[in-house]
C-alpha atoms as a PDB file:
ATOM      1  CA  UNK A   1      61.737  -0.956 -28.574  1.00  0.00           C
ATOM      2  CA  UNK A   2      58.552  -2.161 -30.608  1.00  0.00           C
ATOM      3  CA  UNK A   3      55.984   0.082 -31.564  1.00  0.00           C
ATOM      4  CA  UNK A   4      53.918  -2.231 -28.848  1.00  0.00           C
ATOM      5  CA  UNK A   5      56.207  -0.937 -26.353  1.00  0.00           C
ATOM      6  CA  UNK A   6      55.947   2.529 -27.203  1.00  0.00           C
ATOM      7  CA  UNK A   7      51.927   2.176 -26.818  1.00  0.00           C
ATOM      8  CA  UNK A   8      52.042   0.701 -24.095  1.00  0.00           C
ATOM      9  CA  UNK A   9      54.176   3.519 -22.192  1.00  0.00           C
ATOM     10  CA  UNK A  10      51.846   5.712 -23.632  1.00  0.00           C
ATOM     11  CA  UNK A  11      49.116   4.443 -22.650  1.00  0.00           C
ATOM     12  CA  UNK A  12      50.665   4.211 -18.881  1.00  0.00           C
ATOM     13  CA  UNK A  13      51.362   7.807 -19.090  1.00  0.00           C
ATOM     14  CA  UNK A  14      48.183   8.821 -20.158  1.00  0.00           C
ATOM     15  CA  UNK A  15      46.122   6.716 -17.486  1.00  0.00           C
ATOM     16  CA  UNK A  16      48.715   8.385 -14.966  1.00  0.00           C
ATOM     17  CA  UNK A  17      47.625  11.528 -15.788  1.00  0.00           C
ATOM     18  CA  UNK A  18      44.035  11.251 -16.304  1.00  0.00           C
ATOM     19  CA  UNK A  19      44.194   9.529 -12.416  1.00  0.00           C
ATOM     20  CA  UNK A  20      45.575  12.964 -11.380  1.00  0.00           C
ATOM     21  CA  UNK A  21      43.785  15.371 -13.308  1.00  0.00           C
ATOM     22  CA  UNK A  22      39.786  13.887 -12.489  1.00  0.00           C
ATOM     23  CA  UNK A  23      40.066  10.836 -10.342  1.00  0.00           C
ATOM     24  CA  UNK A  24      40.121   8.405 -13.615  1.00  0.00           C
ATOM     25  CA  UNK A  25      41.171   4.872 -12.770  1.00  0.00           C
ATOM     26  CA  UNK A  26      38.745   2.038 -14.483  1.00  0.00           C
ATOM     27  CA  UNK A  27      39.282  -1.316 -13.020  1.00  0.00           C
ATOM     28  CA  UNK A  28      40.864  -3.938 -15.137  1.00  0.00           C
ATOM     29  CA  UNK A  29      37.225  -5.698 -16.109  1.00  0.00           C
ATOM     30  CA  UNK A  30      36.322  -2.024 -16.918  1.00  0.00           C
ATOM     31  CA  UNK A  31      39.674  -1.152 -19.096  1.00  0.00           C
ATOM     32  CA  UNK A  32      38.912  -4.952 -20.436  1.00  0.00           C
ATOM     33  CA  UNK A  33      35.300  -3.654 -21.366  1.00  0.00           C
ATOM     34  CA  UNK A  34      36.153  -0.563 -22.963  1.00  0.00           C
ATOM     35  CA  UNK A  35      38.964  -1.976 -25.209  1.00  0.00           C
ATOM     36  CA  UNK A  36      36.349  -4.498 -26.669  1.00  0.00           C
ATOM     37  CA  UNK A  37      33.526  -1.930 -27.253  1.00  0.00           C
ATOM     38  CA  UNK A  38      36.493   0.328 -29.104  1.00  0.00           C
ATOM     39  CA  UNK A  39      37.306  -2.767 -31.104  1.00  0.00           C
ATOM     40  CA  UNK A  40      34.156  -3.240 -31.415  1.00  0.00           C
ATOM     41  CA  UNK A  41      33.706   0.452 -33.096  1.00  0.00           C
ATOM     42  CA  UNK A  42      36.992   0.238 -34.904  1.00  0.00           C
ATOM     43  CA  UNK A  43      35.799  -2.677 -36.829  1.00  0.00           C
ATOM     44  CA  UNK A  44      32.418  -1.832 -37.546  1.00  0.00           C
ATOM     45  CA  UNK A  45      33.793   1.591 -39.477  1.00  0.00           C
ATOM     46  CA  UNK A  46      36.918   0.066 -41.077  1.00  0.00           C
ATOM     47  CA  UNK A  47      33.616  -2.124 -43.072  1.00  0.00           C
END
């Protein structure tokens, strides 16, 4: 398993139990959205 992998079952797990705890389940435009603005971010402080 690639570190890839292992993000991306974390990532599953986490939006699994953000959905139960509040409600939390962004759309895929909205997940698309918010991964941009973080790279966004990411980028701007790694400068």
């Amino acid at each position: 398993m690639t570190d890839t992998d292992d993000r991306a079952e974390q990532a599953e797990r986490v939006s699994l139990l953000l959905r139960e705890w509040n409600g939390y389940d962004p759309t895929p435009e909205e997940e698309a959205r918010l991964d941009a603005e973080l790279d966004r971010r990411l980028a701007e402080a790694t400068r």
